[in-house]
N, C-alpha and C. Protein backbone atom coordinates (compact mmCIF):
# COMPACT_ATOMS: atom_id res chain seq x y z
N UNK A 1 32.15 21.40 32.70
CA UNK A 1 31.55 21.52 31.39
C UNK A 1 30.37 20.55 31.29
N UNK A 2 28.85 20.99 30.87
CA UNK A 2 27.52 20.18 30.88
C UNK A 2 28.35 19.75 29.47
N UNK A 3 27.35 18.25 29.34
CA UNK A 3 27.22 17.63 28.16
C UNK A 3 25.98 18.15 27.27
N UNK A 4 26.30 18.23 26.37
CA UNK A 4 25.31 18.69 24.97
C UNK A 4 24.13 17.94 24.96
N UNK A 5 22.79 18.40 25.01
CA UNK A 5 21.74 17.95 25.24
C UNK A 5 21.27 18.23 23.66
N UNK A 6 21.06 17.19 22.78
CA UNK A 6 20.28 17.03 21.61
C UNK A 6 18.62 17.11 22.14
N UNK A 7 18.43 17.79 20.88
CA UNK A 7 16.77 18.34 20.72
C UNK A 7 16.39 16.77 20.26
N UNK A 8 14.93 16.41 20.88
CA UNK A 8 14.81 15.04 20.62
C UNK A 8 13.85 15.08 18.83
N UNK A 9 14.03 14.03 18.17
CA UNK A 9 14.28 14.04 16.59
C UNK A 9 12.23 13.70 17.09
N UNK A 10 11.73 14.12 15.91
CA UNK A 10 10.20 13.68 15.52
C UNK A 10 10.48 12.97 14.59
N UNK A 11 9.35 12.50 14.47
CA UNK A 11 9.50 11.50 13.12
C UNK A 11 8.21 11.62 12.45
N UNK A 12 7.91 12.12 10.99
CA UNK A 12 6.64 12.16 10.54
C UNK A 12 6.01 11.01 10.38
N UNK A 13 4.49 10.78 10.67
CA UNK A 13 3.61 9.50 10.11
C UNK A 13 4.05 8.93 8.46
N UNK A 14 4.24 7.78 9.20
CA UNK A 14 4.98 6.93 7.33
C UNK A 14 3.36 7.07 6.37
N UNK A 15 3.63 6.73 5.35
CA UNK A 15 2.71 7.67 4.11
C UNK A 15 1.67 6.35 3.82
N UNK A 16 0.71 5.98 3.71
CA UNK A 16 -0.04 5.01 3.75
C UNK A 16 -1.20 5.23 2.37
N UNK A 17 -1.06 4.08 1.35
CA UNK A 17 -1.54 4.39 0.28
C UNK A 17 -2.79 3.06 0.09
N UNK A 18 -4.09 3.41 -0.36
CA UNK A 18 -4.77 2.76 -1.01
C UNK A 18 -4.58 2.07 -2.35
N UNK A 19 -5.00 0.84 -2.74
CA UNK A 19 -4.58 0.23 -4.19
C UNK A 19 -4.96 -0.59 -4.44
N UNK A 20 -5.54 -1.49 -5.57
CA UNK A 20 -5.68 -2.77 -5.96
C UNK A 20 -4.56 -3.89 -6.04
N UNK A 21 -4.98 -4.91 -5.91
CA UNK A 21 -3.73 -5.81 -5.80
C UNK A 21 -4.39 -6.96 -7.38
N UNK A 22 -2.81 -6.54 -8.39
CA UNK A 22 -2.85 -6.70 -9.27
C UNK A 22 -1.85 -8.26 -10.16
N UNK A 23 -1.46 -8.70 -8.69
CA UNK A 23 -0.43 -9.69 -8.72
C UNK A 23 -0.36 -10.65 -7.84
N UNK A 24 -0.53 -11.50 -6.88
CA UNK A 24 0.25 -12.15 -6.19
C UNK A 24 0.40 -13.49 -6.10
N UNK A 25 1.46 -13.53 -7.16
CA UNK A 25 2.20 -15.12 -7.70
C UNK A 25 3.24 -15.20 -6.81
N UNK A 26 3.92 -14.16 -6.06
CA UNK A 26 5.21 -14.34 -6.13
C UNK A 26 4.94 -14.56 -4.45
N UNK A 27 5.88 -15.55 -3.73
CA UNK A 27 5.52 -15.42 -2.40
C UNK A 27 6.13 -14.72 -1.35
N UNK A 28 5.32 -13.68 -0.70
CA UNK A 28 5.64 -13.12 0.43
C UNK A 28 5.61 -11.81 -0.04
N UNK A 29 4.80 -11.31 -1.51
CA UNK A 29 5.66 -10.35 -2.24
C UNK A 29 4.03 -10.21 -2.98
N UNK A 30 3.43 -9.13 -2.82
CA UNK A 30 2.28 -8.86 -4.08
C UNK A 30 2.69 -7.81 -4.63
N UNK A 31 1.96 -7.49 -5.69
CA UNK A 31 2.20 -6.13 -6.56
C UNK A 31 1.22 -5.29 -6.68
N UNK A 32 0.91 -4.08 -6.24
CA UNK A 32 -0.38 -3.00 -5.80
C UNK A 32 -0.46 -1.82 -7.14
N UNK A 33 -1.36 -1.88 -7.57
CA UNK A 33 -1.22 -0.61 -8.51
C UNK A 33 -2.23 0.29 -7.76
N UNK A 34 -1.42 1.62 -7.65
CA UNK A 34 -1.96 2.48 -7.29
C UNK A 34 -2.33 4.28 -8.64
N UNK A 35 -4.10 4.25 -8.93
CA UNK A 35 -4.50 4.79 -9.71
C UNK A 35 -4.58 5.89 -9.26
N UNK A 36 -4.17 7.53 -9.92
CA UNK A 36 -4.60 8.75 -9.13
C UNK A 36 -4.69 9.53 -10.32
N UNK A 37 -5.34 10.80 -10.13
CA UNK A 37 -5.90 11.20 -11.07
C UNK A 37 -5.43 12.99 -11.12
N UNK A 38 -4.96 13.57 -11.94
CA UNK A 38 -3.87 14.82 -11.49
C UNK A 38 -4.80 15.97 -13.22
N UNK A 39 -4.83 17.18 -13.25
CA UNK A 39 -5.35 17.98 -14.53
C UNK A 39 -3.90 18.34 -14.88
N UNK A 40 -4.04 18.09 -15.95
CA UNK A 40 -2.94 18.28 -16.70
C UNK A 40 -2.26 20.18 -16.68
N UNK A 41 -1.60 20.49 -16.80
CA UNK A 41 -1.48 21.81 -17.00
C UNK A 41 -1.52 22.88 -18.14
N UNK A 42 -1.57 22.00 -19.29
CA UNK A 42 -1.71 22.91 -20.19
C UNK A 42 -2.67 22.46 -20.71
N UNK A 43 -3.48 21.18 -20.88
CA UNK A 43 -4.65 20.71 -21.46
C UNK A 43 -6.09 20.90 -20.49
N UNK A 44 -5.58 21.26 -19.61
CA UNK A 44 -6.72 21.22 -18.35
C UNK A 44 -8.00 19.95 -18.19
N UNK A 45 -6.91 19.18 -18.62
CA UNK A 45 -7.78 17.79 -18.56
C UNK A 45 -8.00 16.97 -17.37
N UNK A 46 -8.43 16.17 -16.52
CA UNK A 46 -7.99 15.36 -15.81
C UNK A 46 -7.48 14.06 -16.47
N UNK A 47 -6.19 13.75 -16.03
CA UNK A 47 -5.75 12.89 -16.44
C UNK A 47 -5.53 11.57 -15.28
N UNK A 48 -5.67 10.22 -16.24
CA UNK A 48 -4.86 9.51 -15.47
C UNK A 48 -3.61 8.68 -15.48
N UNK A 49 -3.18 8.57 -13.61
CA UNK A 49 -1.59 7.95 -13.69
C UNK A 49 -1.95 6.90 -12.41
N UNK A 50 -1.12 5.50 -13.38
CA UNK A 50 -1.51 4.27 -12.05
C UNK A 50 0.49 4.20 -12.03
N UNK A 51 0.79 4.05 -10.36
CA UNK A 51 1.99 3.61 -9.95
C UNK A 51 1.95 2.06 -9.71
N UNK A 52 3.07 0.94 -10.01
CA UNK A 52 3.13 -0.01 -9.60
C UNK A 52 3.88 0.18 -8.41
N UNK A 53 3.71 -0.66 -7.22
CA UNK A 53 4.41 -0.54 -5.73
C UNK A 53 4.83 -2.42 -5.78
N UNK A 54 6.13 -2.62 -5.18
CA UNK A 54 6.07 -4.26 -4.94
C UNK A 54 5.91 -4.12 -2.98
N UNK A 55 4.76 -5.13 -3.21
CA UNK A 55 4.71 -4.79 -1.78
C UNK A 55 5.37 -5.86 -0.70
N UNK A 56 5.23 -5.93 0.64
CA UNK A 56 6.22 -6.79 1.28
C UNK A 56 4.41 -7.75 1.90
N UNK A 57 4.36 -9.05 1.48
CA UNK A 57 2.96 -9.39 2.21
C UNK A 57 3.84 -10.61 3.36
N UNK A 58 3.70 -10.60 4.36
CA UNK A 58 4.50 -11.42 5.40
C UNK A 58 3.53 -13.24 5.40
N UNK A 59 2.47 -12.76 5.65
CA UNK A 59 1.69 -14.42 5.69
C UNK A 59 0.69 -14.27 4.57
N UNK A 60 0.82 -13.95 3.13
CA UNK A 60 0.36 -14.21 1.99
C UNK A 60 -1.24 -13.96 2.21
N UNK A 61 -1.66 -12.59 2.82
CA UNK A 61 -3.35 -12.88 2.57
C UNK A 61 -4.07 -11.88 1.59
N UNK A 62 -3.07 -11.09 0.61
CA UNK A 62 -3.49 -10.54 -0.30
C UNK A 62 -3.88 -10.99 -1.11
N UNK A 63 -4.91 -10.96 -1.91
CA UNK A 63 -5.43 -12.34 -3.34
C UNK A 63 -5.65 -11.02 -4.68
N UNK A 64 -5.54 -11.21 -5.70
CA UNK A 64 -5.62 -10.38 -6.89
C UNK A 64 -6.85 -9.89 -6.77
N UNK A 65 -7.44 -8.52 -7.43
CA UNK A 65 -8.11 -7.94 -7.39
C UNK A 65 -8.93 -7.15 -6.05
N UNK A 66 -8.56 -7.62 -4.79
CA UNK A 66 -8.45 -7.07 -3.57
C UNK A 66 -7.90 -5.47 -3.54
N UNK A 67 -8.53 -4.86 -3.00
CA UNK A 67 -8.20 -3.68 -2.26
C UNK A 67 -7.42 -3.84 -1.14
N UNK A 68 -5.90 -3.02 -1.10
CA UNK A 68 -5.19 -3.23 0.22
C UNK A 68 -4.70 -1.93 0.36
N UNK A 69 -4.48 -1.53 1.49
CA UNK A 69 -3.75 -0.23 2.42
C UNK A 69 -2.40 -0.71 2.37
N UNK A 70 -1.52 -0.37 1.87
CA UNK A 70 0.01 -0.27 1.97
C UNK A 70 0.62 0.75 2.56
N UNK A 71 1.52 0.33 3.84
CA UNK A 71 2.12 1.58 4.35
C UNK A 71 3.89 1.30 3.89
N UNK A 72 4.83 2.61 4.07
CA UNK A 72 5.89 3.00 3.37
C UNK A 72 6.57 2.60 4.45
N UNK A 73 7.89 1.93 4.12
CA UNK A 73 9.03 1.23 4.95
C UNK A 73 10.56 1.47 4.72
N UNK A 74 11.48 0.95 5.37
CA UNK A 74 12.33 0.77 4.83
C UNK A 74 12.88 -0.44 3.65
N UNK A 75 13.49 -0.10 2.62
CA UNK A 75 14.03 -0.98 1.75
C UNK A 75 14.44 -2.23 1.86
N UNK A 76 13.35 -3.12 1.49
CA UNK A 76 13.43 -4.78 1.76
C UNK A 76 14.42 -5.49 0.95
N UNK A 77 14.22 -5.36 -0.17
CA UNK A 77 15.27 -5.18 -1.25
C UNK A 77 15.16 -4.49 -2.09
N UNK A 78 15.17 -4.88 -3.83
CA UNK A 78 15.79 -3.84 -4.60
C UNK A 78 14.65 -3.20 -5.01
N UNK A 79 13.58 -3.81 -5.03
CA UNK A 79 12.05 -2.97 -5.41
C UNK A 79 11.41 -3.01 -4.21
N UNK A 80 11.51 -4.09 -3.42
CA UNK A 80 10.40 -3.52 -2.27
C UNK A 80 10.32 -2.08 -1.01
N UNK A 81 9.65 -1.70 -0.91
CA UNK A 81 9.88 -0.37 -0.23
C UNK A 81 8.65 0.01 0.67
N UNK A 82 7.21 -1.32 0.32
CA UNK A 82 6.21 -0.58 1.08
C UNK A 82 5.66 -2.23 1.57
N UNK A 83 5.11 -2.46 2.66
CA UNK A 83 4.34 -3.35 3.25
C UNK A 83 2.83 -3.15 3.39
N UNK A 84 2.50 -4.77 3.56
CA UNK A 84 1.02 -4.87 3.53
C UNK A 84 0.25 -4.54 4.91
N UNK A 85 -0.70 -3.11 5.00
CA UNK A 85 -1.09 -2.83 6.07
C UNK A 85 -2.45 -3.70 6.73
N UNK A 86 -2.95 -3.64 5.60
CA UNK A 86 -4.40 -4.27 6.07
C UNK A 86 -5.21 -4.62 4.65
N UNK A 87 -5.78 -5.29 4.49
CA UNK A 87 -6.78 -5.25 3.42
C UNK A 87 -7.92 -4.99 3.55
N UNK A 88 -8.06 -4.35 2.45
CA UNK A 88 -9.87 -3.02 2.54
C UNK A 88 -10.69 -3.65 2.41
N UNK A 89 -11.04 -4.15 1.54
CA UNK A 89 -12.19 -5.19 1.36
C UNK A 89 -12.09 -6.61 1.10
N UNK A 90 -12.47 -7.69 1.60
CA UNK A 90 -11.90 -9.09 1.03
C UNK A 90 -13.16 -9.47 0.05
N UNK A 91 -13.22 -10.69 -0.30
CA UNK A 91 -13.97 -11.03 -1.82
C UNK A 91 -15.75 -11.03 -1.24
N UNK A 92 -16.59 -11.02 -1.98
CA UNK A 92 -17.58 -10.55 -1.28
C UNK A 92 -18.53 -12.16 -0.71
N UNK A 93 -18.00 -13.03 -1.02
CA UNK A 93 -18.12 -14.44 -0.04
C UNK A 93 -17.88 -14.42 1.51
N UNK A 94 -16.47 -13.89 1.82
CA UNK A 94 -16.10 -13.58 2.97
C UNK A 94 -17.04 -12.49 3.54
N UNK A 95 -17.14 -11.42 3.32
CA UNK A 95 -18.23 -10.50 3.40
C UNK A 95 -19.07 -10.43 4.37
N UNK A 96 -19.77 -11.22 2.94
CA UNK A 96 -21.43 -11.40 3.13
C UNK A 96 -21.84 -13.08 3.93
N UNK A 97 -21.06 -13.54 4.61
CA UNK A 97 -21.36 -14.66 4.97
C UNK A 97 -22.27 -14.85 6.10
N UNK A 98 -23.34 -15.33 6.10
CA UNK A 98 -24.51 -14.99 7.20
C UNK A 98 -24.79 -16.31 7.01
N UNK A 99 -25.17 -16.45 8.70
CA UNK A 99 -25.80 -18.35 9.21
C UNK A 99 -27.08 -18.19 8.31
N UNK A 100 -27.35 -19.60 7.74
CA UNK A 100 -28.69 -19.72 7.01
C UNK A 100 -29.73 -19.96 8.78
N UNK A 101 -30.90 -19.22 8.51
CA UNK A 101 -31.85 -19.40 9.74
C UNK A 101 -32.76 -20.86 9.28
């Protein structure tokens, strides 16, 4: 008798969201609001809806009002659920910093 050969499992790309970072007092831990914009169905409006996300930041380099990429994880604890992927833009000091000639 062969042994049962399982079909090998895929795994879809984890879900990776754009957002402002609207919080980070708390350490190791920022808070991302994420703004999106959906037409209503019976008003045919565009409307808007911002999600709060608590995010997981490991060495604290998210700063408030920053743009960050958050990707989706497993459950850190009781609110956290998504980590800090990268940050989109940093403050425009960092930026724009060019040697004086």
């Amino acid at each position: 008798m062969q042994p049962q050969v399982r079909p090998r499992q895929t795994f879809k790309p984890r879900q990776t969201l754009i957002g402002m970072i609207s919080s980070d007092v708390r350490n190791k831990t920022i808070t991302v609001k994420i703004t999106r914009y959906y037409k209503h169905p019976l008003l045919k409006k565009y409307m808007k809806a911002t999600t709060i996300c608590h995010v997981h930041d490991e060495l604290n380099l998210g700063k408030q009002g920053q743009r960050a990429c958050i990707e989706q994880c497993r459950p850190l604890s009781k609110t956290k659920r998504w980590t800090l992927k990268h940050i989109v833009d940093a403050n425009q000091e960092e930026n724009h910093d060019l040697p004086a000639n």
